[in-house]
Protein backbone atom coordinates (compact mmCIF):
# COMPACT_ATOMS: atom_id res chain seq x y z
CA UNK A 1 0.00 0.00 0.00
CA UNK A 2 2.59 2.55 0.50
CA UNK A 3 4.39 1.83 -2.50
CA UNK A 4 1.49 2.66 -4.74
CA UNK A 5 0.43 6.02 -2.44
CA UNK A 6 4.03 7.07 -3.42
CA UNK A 7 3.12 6.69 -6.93
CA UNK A 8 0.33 8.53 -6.92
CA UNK A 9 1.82 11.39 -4.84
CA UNK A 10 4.96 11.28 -7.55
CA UNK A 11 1.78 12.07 -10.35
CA UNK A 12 0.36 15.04 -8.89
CA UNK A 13 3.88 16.92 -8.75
CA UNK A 14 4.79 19.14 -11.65
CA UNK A 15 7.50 17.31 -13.78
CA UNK A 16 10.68 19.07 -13.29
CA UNK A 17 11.98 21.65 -15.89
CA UNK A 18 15.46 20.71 -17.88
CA UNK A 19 17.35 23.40 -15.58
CA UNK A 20 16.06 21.29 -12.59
CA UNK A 21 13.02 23.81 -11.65
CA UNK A 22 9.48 22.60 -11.44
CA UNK A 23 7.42 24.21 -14.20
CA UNK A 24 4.65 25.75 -12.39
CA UNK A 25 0.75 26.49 -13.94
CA UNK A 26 -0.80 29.94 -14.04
CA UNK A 27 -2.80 31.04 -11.68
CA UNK A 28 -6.59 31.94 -12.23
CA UNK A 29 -6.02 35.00 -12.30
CA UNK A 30 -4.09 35.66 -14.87
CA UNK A 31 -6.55 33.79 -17.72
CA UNK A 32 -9.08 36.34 -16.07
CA UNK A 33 -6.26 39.24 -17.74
CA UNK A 34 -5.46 37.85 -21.18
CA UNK A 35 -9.36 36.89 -21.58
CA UNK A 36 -10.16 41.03 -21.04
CA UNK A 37 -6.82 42.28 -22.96
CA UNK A 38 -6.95 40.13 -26.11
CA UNK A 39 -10.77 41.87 -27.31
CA UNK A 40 -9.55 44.75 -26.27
CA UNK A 41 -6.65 44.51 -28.60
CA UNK A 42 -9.01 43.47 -31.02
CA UNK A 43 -11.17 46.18 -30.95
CA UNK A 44 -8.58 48.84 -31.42
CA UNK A 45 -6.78 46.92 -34.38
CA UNK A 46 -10.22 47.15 -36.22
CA UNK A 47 -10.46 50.94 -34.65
CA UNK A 48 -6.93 51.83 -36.50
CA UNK A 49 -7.39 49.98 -39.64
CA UNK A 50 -10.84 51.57 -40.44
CA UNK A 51 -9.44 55.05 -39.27
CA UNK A 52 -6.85 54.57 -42.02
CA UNK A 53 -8.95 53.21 -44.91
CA UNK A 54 -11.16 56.47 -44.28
CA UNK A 55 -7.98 58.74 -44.79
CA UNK A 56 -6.40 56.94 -47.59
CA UNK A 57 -9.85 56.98 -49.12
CA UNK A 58 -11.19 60.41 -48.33
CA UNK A 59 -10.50 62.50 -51.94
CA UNK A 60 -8.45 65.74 -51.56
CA UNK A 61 -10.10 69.05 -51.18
CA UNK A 62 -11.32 71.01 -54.09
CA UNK A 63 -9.07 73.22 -55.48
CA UNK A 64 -11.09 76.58 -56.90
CA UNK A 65 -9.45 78.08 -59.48
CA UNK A 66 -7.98 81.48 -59.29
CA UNK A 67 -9.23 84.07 -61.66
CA UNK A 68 -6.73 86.99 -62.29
CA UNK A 69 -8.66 90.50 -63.95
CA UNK A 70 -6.70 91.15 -67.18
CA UNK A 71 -4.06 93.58 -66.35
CA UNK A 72 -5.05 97.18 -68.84
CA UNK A 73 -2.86 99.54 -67.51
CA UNK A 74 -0.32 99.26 -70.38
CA UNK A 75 -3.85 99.44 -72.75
CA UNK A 76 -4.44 102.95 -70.74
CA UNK A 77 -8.39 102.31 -71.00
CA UNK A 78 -10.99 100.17 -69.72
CA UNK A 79 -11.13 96.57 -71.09
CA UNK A 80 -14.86 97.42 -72.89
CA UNK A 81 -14.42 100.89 -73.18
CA UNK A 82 -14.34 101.65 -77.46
CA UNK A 83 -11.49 103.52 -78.82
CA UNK A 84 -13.35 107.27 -79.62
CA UNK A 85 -14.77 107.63 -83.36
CA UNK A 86 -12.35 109.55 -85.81
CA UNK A 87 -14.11 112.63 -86.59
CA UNK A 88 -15.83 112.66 -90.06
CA UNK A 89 -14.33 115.03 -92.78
CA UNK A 90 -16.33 118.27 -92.84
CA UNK A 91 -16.80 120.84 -95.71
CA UNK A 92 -18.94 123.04 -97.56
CA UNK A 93 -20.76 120.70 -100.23
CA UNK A 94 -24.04 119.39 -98.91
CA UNK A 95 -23.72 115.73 -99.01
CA UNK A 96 -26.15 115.10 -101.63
CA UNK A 97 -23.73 116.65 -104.42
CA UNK A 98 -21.06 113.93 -103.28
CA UNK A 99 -20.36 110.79 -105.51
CA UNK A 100 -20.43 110.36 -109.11
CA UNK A 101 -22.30 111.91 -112.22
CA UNK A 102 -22.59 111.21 -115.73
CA UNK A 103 -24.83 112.39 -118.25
CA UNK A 104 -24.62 114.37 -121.54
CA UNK A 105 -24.00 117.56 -122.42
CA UNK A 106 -24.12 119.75 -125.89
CA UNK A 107 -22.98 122.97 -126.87
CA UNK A 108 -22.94 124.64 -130.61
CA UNK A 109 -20.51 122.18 -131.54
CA UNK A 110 -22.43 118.85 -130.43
CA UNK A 111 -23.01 116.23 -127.75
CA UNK A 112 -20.20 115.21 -125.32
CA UNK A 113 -20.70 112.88 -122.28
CA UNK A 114 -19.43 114.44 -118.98
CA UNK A 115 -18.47 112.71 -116.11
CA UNK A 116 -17.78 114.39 -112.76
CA UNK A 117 -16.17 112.75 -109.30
CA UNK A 118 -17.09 115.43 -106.67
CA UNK A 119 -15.67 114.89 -103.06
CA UNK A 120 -16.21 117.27 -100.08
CA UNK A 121 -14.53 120.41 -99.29
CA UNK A 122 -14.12 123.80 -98.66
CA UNK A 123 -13.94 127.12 -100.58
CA UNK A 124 -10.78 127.49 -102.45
CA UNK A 125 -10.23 123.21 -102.16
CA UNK A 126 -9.61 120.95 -105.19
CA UNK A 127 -12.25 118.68 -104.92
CA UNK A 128 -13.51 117.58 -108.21
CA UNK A 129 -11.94 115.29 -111.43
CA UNK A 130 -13.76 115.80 -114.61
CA UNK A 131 -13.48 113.70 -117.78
CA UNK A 132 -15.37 114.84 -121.16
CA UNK A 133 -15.32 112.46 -124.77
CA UNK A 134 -16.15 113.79 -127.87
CA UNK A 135 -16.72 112.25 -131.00
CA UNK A 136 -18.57 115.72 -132.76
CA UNK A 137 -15.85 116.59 -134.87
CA UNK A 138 -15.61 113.13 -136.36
CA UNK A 139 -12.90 111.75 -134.36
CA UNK A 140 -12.85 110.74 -130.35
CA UNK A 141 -11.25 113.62 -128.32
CA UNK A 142 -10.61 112.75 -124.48
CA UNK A 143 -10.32 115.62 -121.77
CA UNK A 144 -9.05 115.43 -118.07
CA UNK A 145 -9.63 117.53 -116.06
CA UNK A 146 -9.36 119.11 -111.93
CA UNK A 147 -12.02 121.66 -110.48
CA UNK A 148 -11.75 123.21 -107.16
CA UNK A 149 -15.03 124.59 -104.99
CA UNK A 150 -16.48 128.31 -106.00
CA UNK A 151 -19.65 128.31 -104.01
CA UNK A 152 -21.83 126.21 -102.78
CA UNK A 153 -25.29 125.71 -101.06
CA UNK A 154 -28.12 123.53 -100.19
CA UNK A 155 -29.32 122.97 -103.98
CA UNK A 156 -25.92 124.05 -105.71
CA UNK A 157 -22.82 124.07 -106.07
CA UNK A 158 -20.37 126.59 -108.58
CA UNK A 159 -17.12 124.89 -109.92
CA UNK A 160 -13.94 125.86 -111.51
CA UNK A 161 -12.43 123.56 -113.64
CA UNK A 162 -9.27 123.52 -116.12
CA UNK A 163 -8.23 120.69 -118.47
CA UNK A 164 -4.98 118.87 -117.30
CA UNK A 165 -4.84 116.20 -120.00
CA UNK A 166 -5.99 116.30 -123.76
CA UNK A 167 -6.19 112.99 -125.77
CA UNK A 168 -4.78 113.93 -128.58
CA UNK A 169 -3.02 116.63 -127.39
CA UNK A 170 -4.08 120.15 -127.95
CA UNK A 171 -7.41 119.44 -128.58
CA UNK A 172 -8.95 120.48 -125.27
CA UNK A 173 -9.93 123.57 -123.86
CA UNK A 174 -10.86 124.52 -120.07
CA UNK A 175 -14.45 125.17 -119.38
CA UNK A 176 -14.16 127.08 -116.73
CA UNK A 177 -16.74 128.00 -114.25
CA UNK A 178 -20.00 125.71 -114.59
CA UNK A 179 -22.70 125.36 -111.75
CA UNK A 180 -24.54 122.12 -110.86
CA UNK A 181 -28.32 122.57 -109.84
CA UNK A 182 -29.75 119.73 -107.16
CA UNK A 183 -32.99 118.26 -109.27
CA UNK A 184 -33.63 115.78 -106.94
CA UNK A 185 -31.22 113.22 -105.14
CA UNK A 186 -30.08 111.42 -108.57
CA UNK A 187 -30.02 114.36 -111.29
CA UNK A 188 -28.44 117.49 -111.58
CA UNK A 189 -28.83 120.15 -114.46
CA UNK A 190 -25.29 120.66 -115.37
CA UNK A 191 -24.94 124.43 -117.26
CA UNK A 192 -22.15 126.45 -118.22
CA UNK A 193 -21.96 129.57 -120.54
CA UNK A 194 -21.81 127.50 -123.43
CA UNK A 195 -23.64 123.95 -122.51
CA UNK A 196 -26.33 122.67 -120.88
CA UNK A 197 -27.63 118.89 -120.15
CA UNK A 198 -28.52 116.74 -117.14
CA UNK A 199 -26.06 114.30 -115.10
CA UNK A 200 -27.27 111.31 -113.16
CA UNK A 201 -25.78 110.16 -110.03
CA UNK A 202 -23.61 106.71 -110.53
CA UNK A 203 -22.77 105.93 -107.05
C-alpha cells in the first residue's frame, strides 16, 4: 500500500523543468487578464485599420481656381471701353452733291458725255476730277480735267475747272466755271456759258 500512495503522490507533482526547476501552472487570475486584454486589442486593431482606410480613401479638397482681372494699364483704357470715333471730314458741299455723275451735255458744236467725281470740301479746295469724250468733230477727243469749290449751297454748287490732260493733245480747252443745280437726289442740271444737259448720279 505505501508503495502505490508514493506513486500517486509522484503524479500530482509538476515534472521538473530541464534546468532542474518545477514548471509551475498559471494562476486563475491571470486567464481572467489575457481573456479582457486580447478583445480589447481586437477592438482597437479594427479601430486603427478603419481610421486609415477612411484617410487613404477620403479624396483631396477642391481646389477653386484662381481668376486673375486682365491687367489694362499698359492698354491705358478700360477693357470694354471703345477707342473714340475719328471725326468725319467736314466741308462746304451738302452731301447730296457727293459721288459720281454722268450724263450728256451739248454745246454749238455737239453732244459730249461728262463725267464728274465730286468729293467734299471747302472754298478754295480741289475737290472735283472731270473727264469729257467727244466724238462731234468726227474723231474721239478725251479731256481730263481738276475743279476746285467756288460756291456752294443747299441745292448748288459753282465749280472751276481747267483741263490737265488732252487725248490727242491740244485738242482740249478749259471750261471754266460751270454750276450744278440739285434736281432731286439722282439728277443734276449741269450748265455752263456754253452747254447745258442733265447728269445722273452713278454711285
Amino acid at each position: 500500500m505505501s508503495h502505490t500512495r508514493d506513486e500517486e503522490t509522484a503524479q500530482d507533482e509538476p515534472a521538473p523543468s530541464r534546468s532542474g526547476n518545477p514548471v509551475s501552472n498559471p494562476p486563475g487570475w491571470a486567464w481572467w487578464v489575457i481573456g479582457i486584454v486580447i478583445p480589447v486589442l481586437g477592438i482597437a486593431a479594427t479601430v486603427w485599420t478603419t481610421s486609415t482606410k477612411t484617410t487613404s480613401s477620403s479624396p483631396p479638397p477642391a481646389q477653386t481656381p484662381r481668376t486673375t482681372p486682365p491687367d489694362t494699364s499698359a492698354l491705358g483704357q478700360a477693357p470694354n471701353q471703345a477707342p473714340p470715333a475719328s471725326s468725319s471730314p467736314t466741308g462746304a458741299v451738302p452731301a447730296v452733291f457727293l459721288g459720281v455723275w454722268e450724263g450728256s451735255i451739248g454745246d454749238d458744236v455737239g453732244e459730249h458725255h461728262r463725267r464728274i467725281t465730286i468729293r467734299q470740301g471747302k472754298v478754295g479746295d480741289e475737290m472735283v476730277t472731270t473727264r469729257t469724250t467727244s466724238t462731234a468733230t468726227g474723231s474721239t477727243i478725251q479731256c481730263r480735267g481738276t475743279g476746285t469749290l467756288v460756291a456752294a449751297d443747299s441745292n448748288t454748287i459753282e465749280l472751276d475747272t481747267m483741263v490737265t490732260e488732252s487725248i490727242p493733245s491740244g485738242r482740249c480747252n478749259s471750261v471754266g466755271e460751270q454750276t450744278l443745280t440739285l434736281l432731286d437726289e439722282n439728277r443734276v442740271r449741269y450748265q455752263t456759258g456754253l452747254a447745258t444737259g442733265i447728269l445722273t448720279r452713278q454711285r
